[in-house]
N, C-alpha and C. Protein backbone atom coordinates (compact mmCIF):
# COMPACT_ATOMS: atom_id res chain seq x y z
N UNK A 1 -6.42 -67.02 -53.39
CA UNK A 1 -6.44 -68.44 -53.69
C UNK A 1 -5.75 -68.67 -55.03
N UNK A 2 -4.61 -69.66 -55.12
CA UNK A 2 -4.27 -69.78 -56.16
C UNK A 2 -4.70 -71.08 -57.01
N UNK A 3 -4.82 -70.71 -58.08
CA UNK A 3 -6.04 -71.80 -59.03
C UNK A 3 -4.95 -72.25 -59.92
N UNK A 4 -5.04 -73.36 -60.38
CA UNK A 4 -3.91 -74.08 -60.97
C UNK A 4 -3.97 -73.84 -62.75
N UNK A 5 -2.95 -74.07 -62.89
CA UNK A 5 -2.32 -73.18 -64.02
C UNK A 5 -2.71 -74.26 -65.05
N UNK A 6 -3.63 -73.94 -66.01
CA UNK A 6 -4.12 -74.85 -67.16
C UNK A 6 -3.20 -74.13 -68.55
N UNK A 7 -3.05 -72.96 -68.97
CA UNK A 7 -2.46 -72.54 -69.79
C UNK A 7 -1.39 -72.04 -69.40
N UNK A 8 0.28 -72.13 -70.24
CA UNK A 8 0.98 -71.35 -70.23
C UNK A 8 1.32 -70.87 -71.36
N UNK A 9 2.37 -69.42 -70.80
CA UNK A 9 3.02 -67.95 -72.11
C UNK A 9 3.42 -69.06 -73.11
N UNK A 10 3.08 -68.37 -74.29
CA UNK A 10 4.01 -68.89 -75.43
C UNK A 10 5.20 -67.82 -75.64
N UNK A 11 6.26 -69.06 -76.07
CA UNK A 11 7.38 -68.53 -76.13
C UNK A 11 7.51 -67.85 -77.26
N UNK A 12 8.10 -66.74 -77.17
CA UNK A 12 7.86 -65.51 -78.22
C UNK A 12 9.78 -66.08 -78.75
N UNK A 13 10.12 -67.18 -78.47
CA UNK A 13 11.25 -67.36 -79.47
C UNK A 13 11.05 -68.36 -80.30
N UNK A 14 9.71 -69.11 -80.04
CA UNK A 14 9.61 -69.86 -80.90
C UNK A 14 7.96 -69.93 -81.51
N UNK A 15 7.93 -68.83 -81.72
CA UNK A 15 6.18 -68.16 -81.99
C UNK A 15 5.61 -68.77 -83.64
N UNK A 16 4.65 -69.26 -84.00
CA UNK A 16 4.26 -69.94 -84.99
C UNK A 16 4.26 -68.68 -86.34
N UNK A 17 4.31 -68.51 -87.71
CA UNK A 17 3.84 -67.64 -88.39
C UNK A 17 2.72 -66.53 -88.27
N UNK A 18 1.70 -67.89 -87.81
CA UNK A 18 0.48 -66.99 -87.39
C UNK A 18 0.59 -65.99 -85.86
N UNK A 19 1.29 -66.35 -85.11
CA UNK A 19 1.20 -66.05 -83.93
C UNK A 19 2.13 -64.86 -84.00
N UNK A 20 3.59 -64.72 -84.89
CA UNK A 20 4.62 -63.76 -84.97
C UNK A 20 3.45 -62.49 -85.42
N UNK A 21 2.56 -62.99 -86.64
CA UNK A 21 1.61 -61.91 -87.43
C UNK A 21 0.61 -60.73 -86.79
N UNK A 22 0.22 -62.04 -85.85
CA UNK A 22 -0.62 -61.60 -84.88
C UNK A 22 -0.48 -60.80 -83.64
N UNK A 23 0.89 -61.20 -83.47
CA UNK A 23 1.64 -60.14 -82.21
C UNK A 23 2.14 -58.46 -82.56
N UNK A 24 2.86 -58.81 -84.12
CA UNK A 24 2.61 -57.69 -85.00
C UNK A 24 1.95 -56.89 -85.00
N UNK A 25 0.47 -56.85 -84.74
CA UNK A 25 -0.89 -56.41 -85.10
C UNK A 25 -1.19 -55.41 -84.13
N UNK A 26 -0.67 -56.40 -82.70
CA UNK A 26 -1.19 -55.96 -81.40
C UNK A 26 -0.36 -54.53 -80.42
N UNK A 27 0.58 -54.15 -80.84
CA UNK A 27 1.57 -53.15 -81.02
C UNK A 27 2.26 -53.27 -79.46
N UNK A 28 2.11 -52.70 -78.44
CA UNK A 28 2.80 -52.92 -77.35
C UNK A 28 2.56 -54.03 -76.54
N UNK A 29 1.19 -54.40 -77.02
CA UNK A 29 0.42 -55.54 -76.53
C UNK A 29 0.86 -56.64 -76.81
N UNK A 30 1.75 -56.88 -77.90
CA UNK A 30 1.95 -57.43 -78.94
C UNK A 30 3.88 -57.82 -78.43
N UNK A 31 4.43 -57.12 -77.64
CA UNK A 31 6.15 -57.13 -77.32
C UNK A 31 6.16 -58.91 -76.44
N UNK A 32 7.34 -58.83 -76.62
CA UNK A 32 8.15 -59.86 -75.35
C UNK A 32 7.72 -59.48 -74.49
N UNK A 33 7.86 -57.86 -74.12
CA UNK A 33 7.99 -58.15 -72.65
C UNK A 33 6.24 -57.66 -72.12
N UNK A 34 5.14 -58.07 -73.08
CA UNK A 34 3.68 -57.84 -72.53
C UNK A 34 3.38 -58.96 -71.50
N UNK A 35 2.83 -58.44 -70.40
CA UNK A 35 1.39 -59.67 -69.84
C UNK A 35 1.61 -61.39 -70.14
N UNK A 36 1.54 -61.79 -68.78
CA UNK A 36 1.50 -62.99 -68.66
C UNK A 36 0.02 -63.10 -69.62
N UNK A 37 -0.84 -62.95 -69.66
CA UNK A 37 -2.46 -63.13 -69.49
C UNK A 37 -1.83 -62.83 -71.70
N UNK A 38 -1.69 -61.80 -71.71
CA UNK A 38 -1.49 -61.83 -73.35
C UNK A 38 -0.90 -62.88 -73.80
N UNK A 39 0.32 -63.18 -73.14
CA UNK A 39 1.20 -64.28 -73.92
C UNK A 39 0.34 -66.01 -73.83
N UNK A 40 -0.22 -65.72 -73.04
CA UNK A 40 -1.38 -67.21 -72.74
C UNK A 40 -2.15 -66.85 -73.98
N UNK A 41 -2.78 -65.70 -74.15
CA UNK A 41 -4.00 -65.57 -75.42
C UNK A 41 -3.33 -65.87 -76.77
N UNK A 42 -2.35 -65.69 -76.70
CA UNK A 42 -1.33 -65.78 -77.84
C UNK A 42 -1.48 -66.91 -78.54
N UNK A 43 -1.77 -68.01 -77.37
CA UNK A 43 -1.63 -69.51 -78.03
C UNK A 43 -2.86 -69.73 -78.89
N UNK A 44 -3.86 -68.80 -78.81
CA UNK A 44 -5.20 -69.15 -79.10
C UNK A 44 -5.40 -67.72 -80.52
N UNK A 45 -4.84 -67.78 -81.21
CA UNK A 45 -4.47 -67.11 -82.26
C UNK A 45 -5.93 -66.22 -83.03
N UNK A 46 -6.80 -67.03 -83.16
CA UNK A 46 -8.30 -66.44 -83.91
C UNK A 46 -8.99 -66.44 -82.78
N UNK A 47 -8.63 -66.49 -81.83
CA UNK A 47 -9.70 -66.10 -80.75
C UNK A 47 -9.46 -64.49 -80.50
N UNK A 48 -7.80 -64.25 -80.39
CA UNK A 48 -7.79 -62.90 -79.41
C UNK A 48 -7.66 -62.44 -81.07
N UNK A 49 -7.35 -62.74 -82.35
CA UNK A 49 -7.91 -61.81 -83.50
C UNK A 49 -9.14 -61.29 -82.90
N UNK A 50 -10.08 -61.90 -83.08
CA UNK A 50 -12.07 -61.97 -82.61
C UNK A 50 -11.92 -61.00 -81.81
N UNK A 51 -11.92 -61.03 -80.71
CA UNK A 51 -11.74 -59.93 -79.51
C UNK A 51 -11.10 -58.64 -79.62
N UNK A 52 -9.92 -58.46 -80.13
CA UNK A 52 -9.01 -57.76 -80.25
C UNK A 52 -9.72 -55.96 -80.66
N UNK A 53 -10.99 -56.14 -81.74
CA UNK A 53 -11.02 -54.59 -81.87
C UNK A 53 -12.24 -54.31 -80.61
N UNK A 54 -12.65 -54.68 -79.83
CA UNK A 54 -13.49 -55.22 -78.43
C UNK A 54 -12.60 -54.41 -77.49
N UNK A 55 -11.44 -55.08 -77.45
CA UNK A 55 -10.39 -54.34 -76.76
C UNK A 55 -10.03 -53.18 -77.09
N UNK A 56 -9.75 -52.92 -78.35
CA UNK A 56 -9.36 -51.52 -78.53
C UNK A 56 -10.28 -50.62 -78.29
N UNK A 57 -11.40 -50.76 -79.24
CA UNK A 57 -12.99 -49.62 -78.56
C UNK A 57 -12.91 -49.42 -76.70
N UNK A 58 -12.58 -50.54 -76.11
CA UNK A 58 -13.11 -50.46 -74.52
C UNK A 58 -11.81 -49.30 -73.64
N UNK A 59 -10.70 -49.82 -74.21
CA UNK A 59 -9.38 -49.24 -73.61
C UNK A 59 -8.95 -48.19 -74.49
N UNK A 60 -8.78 -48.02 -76.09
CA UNK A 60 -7.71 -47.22 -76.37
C UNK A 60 -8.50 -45.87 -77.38
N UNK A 61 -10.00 -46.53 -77.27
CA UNK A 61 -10.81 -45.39 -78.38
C UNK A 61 -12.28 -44.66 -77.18
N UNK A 62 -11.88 -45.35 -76.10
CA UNK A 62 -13.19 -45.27 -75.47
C UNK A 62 -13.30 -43.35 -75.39
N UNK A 63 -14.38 -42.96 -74.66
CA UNK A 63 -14.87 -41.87 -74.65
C UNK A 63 -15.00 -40.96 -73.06
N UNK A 64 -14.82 -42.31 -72.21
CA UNK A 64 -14.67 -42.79 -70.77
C UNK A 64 -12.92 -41.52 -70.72
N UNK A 65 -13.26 -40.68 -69.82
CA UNK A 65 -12.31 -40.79 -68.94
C UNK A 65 -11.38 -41.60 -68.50
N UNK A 66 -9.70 -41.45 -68.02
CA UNK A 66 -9.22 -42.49 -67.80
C UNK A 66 -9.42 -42.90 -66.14
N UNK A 67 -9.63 -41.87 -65.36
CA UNK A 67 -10.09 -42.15 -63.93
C UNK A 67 -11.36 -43.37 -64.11
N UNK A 68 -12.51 -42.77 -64.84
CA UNK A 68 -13.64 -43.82 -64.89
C UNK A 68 -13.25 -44.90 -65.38
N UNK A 69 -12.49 -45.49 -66.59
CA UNK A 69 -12.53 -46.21 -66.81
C UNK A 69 -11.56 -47.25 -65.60
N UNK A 70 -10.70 -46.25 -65.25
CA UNK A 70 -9.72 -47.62 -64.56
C UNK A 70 -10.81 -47.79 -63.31
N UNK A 71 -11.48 -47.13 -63.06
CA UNK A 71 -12.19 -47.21 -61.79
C UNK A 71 -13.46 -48.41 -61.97
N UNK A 72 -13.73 -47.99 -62.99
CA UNK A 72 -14.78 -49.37 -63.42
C UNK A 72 -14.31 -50.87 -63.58
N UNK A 73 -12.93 -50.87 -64.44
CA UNK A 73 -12.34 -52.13 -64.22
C UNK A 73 -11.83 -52.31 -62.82
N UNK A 74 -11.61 -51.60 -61.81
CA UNK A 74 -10.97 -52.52 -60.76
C UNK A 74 -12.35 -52.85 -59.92
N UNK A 75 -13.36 -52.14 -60.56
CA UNK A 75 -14.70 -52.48 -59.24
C UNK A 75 -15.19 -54.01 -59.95
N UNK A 76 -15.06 -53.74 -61.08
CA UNK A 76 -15.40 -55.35 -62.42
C UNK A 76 -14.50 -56.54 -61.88
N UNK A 77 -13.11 -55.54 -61.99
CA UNK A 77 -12.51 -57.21 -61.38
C UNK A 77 -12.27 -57.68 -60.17
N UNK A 78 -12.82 -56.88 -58.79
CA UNK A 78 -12.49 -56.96 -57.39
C UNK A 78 -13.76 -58.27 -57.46
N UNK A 79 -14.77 -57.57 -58.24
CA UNK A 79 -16.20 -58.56 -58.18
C UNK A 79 -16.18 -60.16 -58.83
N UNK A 80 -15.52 -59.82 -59.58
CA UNK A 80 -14.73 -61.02 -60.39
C UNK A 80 -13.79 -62.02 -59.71
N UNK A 81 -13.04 -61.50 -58.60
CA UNK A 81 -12.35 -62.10 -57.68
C UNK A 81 -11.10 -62.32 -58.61
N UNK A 82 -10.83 -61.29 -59.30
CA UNK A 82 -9.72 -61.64 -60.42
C UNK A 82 -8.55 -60.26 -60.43
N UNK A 83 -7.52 -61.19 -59.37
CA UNK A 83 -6.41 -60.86 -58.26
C UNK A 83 -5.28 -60.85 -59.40
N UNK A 84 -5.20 -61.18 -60.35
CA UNK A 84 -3.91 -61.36 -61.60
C UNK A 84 -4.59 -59.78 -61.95
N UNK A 85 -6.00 -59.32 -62.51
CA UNK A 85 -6.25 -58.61 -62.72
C UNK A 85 -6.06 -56.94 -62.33
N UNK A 86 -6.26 -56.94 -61.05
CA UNK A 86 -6.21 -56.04 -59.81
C UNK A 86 -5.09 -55.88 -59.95
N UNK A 87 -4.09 -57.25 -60.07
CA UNK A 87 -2.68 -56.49 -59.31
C UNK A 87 -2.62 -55.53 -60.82
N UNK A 88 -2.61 -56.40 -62.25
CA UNK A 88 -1.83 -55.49 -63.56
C UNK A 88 -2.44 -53.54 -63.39
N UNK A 89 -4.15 -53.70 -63.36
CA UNK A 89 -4.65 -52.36 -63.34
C UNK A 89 -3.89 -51.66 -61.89
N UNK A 90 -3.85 -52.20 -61.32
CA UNK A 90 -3.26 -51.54 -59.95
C UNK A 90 -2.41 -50.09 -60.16
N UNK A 91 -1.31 -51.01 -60.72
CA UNK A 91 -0.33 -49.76 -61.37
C UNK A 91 -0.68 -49.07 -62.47
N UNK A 92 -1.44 -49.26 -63.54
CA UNK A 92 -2.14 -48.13 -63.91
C UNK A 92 -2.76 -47.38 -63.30
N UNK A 93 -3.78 -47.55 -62.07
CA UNK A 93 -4.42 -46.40 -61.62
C UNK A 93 -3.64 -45.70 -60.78
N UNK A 94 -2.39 -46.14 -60.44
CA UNK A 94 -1.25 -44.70 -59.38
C UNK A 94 -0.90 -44.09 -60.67
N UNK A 95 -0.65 -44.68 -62.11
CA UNK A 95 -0.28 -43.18 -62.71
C UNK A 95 -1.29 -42.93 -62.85
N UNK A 96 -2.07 -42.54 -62.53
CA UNK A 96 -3.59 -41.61 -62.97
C UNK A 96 -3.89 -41.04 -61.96
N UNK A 97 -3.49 -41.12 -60.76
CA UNK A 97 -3.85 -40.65 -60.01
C UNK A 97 -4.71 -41.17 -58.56
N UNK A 98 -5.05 -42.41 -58.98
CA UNK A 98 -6.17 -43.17 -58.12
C UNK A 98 -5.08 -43.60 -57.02
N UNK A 99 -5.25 -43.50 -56.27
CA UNK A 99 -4.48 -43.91 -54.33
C UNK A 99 -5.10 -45.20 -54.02
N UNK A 100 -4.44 -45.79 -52.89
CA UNK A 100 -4.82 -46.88 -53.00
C UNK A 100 -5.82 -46.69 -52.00
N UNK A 101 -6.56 -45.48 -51.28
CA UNK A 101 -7.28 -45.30 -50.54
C UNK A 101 -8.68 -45.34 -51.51
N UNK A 102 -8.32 -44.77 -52.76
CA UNK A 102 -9.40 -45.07 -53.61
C UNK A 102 -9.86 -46.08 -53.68
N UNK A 103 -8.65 -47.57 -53.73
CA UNK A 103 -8.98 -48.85 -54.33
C UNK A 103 -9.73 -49.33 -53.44
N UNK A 104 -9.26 -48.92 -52.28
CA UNK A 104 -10.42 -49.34 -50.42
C UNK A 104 -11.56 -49.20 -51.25
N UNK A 105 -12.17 -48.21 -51.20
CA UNK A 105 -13.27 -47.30 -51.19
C UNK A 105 -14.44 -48.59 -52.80
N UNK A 106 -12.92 -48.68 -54.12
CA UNK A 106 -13.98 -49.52 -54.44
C UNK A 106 -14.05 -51.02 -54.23
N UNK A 107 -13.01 -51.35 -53.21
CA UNK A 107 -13.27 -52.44 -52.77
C UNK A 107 -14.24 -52.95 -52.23
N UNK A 108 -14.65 -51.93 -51.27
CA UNK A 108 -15.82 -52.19 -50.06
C UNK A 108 -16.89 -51.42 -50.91
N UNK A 109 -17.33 -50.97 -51.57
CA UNK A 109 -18.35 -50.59 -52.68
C UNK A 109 -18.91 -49.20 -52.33
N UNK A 110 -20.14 -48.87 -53.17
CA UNK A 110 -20.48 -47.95 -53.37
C UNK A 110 -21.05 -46.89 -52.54
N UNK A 111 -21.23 -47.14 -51.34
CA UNK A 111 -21.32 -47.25 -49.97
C UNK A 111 -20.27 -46.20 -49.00
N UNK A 112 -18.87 -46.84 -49.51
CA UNK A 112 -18.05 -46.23 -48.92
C UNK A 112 -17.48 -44.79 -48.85
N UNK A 113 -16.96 -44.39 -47.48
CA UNK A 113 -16.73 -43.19 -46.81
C UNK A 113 -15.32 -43.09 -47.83
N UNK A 114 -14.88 -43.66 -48.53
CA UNK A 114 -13.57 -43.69 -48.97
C UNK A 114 -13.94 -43.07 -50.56
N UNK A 115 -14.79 -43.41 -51.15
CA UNK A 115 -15.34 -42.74 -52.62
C UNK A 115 -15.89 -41.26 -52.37
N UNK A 116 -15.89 -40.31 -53.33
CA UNK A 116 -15.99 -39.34 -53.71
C UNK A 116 -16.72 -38.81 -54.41
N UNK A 117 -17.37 -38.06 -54.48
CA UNK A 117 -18.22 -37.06 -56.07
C UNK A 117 -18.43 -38.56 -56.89
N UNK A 118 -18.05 -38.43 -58.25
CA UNK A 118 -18.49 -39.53 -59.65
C UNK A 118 -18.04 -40.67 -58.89
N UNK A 119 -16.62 -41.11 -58.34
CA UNK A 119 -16.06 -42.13 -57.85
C UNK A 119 -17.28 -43.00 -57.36
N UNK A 120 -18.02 -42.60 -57.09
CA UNK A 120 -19.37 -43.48 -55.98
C UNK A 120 -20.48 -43.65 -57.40
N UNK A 121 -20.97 -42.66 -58.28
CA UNK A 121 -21.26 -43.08 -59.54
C UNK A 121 -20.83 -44.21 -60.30
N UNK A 122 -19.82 -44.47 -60.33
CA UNK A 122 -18.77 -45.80 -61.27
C UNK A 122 -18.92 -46.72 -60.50
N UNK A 123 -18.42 -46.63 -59.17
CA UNK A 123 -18.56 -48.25 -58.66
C UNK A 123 -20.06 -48.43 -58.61
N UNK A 124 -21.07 -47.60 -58.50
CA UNK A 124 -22.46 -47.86 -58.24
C UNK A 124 -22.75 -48.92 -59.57
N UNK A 125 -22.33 -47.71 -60.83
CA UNK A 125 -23.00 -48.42 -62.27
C UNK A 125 -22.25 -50.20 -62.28
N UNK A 126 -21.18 -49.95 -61.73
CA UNK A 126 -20.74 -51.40 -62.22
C UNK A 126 -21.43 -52.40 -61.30
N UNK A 127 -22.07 -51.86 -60.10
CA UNK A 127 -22.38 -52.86 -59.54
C UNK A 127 -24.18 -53.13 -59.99
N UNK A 128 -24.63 -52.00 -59.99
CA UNK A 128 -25.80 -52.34 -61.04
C UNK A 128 -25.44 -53.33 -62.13
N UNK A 129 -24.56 -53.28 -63.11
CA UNK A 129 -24.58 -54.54 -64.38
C UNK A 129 -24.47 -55.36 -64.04
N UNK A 130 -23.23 -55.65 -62.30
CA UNK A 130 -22.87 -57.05 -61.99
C UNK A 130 -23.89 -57.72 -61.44
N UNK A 131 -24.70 -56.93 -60.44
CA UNK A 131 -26.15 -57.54 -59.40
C UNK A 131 -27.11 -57.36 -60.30
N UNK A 132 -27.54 -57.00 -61.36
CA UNK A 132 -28.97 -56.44 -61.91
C UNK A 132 -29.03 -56.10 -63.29
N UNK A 133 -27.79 -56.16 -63.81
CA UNK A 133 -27.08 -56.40 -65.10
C UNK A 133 -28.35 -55.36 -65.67
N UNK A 134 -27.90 -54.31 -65.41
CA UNK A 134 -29.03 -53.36 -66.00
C UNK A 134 -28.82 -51.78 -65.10
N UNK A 135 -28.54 -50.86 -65.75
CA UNK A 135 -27.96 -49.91 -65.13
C UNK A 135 -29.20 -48.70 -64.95
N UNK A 136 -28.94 -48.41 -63.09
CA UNK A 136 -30.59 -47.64 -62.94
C UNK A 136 -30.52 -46.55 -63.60
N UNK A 137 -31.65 -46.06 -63.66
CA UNK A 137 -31.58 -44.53 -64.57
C UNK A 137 -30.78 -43.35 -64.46
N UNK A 138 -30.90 -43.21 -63.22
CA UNK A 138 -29.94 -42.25 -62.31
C UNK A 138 -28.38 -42.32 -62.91
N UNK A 139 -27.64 -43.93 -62.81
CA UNK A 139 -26.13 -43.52 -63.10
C UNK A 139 -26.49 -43.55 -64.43
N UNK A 140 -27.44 -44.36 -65.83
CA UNK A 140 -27.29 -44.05 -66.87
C UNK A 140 -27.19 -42.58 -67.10
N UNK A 141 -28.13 -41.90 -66.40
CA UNK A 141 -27.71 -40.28 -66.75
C UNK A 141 -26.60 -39.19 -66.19
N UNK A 142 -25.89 -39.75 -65.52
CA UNK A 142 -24.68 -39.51 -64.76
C UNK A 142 -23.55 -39.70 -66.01
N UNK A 143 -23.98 -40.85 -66.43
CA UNK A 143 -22.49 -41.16 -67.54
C UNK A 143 -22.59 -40.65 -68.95
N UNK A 144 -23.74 -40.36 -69.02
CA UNK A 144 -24.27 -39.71 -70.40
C UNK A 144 -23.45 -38.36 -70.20
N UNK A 145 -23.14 -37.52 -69.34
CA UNK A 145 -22.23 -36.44 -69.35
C UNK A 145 -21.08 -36.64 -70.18
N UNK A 146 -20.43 -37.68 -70.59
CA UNK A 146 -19.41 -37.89 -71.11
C UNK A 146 -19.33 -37.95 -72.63
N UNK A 147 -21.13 -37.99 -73.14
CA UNK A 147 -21.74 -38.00 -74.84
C UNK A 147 -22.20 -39.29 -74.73
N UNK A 148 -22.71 -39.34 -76.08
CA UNK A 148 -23.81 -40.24 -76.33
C UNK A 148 -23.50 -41.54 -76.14
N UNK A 149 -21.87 -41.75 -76.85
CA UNK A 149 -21.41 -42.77 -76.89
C UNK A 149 -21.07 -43.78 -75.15
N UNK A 150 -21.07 -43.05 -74.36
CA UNK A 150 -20.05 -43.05 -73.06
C UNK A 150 -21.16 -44.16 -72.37
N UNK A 151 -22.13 -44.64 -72.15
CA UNK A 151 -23.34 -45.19 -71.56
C UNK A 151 -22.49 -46.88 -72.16
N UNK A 152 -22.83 -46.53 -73.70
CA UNK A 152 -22.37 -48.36 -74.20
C UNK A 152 -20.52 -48.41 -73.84
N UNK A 153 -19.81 -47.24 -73.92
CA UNK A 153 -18.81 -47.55 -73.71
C UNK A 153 -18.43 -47.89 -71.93
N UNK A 154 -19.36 -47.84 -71.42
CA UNK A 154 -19.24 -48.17 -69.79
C UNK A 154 -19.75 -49.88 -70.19
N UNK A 155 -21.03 -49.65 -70.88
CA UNK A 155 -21.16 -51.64 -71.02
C UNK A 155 -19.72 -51.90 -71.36
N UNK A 156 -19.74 -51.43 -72.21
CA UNK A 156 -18.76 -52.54 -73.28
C UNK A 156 -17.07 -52.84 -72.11
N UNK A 157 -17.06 -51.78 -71.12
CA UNK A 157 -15.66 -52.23 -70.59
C UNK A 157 -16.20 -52.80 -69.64
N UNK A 158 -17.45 -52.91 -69.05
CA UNK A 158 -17.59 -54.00 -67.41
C UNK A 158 -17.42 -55.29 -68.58
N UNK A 159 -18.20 -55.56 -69.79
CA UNK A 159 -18.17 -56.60 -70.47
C UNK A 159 -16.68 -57.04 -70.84
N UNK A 160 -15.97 -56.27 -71.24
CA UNK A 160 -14.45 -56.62 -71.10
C UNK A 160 -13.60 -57.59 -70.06
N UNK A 161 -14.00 -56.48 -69.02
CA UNK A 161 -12.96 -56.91 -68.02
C UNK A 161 -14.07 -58.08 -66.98
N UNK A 162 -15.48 -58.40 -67.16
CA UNK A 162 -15.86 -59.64 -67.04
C UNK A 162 -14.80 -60.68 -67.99
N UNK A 163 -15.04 -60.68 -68.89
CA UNK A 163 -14.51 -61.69 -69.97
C UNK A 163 -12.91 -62.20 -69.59
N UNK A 164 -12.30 -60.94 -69.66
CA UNK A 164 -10.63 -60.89 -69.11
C UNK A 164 -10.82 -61.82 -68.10
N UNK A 165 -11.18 -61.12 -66.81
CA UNK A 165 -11.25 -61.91 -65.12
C UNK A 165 -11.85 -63.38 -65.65
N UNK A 166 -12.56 -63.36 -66.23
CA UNK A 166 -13.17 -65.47 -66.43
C UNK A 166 -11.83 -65.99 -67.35
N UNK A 167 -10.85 -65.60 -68.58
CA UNK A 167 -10.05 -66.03 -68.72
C UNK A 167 -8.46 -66.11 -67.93
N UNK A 168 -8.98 -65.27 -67.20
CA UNK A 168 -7.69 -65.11 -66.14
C UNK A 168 -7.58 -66.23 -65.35
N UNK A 169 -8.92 -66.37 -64.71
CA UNK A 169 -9.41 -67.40 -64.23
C UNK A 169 -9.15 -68.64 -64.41
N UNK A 170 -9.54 -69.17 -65.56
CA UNK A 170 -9.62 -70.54 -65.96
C UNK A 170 -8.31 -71.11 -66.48
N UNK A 171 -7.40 -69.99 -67.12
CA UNK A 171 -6.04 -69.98 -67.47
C UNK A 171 -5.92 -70.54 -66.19
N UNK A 172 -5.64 -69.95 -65.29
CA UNK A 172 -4.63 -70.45 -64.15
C UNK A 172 -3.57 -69.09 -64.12
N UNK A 173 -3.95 -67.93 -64.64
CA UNK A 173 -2.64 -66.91 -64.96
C UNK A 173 -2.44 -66.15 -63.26
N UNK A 174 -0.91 -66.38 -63.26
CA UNK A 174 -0.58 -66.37 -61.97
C UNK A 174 0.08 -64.66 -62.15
N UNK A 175 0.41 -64.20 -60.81
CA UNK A 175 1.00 -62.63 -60.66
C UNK A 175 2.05 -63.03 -61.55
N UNK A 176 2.25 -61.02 -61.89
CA UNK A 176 3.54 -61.16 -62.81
C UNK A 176 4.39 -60.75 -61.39
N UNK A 177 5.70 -60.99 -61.54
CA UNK A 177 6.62 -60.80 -60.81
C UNK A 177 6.72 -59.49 -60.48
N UNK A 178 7.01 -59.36 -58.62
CA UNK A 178 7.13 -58.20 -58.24
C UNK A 178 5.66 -56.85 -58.19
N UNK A 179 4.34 -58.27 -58.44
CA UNK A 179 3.33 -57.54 -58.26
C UNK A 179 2.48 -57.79 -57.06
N UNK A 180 1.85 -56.75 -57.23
CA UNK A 180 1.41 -56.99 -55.66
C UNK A 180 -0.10 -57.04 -56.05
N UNK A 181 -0.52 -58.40 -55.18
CA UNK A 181 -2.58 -58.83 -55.57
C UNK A 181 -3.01 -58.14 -54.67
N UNK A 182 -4.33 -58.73 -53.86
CA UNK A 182 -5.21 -58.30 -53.21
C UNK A 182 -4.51 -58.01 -52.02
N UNK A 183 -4.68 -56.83 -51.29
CA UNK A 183 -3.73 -56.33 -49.86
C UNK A 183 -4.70 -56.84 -49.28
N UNK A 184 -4.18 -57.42 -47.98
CA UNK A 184 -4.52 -58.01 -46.77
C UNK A 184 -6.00 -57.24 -46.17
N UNK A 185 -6.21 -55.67 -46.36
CA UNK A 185 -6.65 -55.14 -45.21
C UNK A 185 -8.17 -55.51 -46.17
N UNK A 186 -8.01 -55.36 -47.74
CA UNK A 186 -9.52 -55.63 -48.50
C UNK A 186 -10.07 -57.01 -48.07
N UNK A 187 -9.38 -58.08 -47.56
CA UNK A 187 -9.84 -59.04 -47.22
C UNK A 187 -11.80 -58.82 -46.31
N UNK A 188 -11.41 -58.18 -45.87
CA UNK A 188 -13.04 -57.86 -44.79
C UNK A 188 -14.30 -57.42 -46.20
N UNK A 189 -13.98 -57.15 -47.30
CA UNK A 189 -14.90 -56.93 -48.38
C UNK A 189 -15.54 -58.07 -49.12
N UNK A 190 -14.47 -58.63 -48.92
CA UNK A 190 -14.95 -60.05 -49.74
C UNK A 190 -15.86 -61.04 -49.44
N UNK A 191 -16.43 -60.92 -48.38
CA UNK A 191 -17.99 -61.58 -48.18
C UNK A 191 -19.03 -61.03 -48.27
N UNK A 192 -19.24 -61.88 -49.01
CA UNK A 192 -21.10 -61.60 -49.25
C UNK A 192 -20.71 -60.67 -50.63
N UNK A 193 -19.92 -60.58 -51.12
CA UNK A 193 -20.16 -59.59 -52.51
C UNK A 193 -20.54 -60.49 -53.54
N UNK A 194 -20.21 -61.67 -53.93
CA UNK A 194 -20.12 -62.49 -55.43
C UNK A 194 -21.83 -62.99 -55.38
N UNK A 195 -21.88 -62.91 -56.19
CA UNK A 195 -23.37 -63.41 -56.32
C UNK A 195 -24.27 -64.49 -56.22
């Protein structure tokens, strides 16, 4: 479903002082050629300051594995119904390794014949925070394998990529070009999951 576009990219040729400073800051995140969804945050200058080391702890310092983590954001944002989202992580998880037989598997949830070993751990925990916002004992001690830190760093990225998917959302931020959203066949998942 496409939701109508309340924010658009700021133009990075005609970017305010604050906004040139601020893109500065953000390093690749920060280019011309980043994210529809960045260049929208762009306009909002002390907001994505605020957020910004949120982001870095969740994605670039986390403690998370990169399988878990991408695996947790696409189960966060399938639940989210946040299809701008899905498509960007998409192509991160083929370089890592994740198939799109994986993405089935956390499409249709924790359940599925399509998840694996931990794979069924991650989508479980995320769906514990999303239904029960409280993670059962069992996967808390599953993720604790990763150190002490790894438990809040699983909050802190479903809390992320909640936040992301509701601004994706309300933006109106449409596919980037040449990406591909939700495939046809996940369609049969999507009832009865949202809360």
């Amino acid at each position: 479903m496409q939701l109508p576009k309340r924010v658009t990219e700021a133009d990075y040729a005609n970017l305010t002082p604050e906004q040139t400073e601020q893109t500065g800051r953000m390093g690749r995140r920060g280019l011309a050629g980043t994210s529809k969804l960045q260049k929208e945050m762009i306009n909002y200058v002390d907001f994505i300051k605020s957020i910004a080391p949120f982001g870095k702890r969740a994605i670039d310092t986390t403690c998370l594995p990169a399988r878990v983590w991408q695996l947790a954001c696409m189960r966060t944002v399938w639940l989210c119904d946040s299809e701008y989202l899905w498509s960007q992580h998409r192509k991160a998880c083929l370089k890592f390794g994740v198939t799109d037989q994986d993405l089935y598997g956390v499409a249709e949830g924790p359940e599925s014949s399509s998840l694996e070993g931990f794979d069924k751990v991650i989508v479980s925990a995320v769906d514990d925070l999303y239904y029960r916002n409280r993670l059962s004992d069992e996967n808390w001690e599953q993720l604790q394998q990763f150190g002490n830190e790894a438990v809040t760093d699983f909050i802190l990225l479903y809390g992320l990529y909640i936040f992301q998917s509701c601004v994706a959302r309300n933006f109106g931020t449409t596919l980037e070009e040449n990406s591909l959203g939700f495939l046809p066949e996940l369609d049969q998942f999507r009832k009865n999951q949202q809360r």
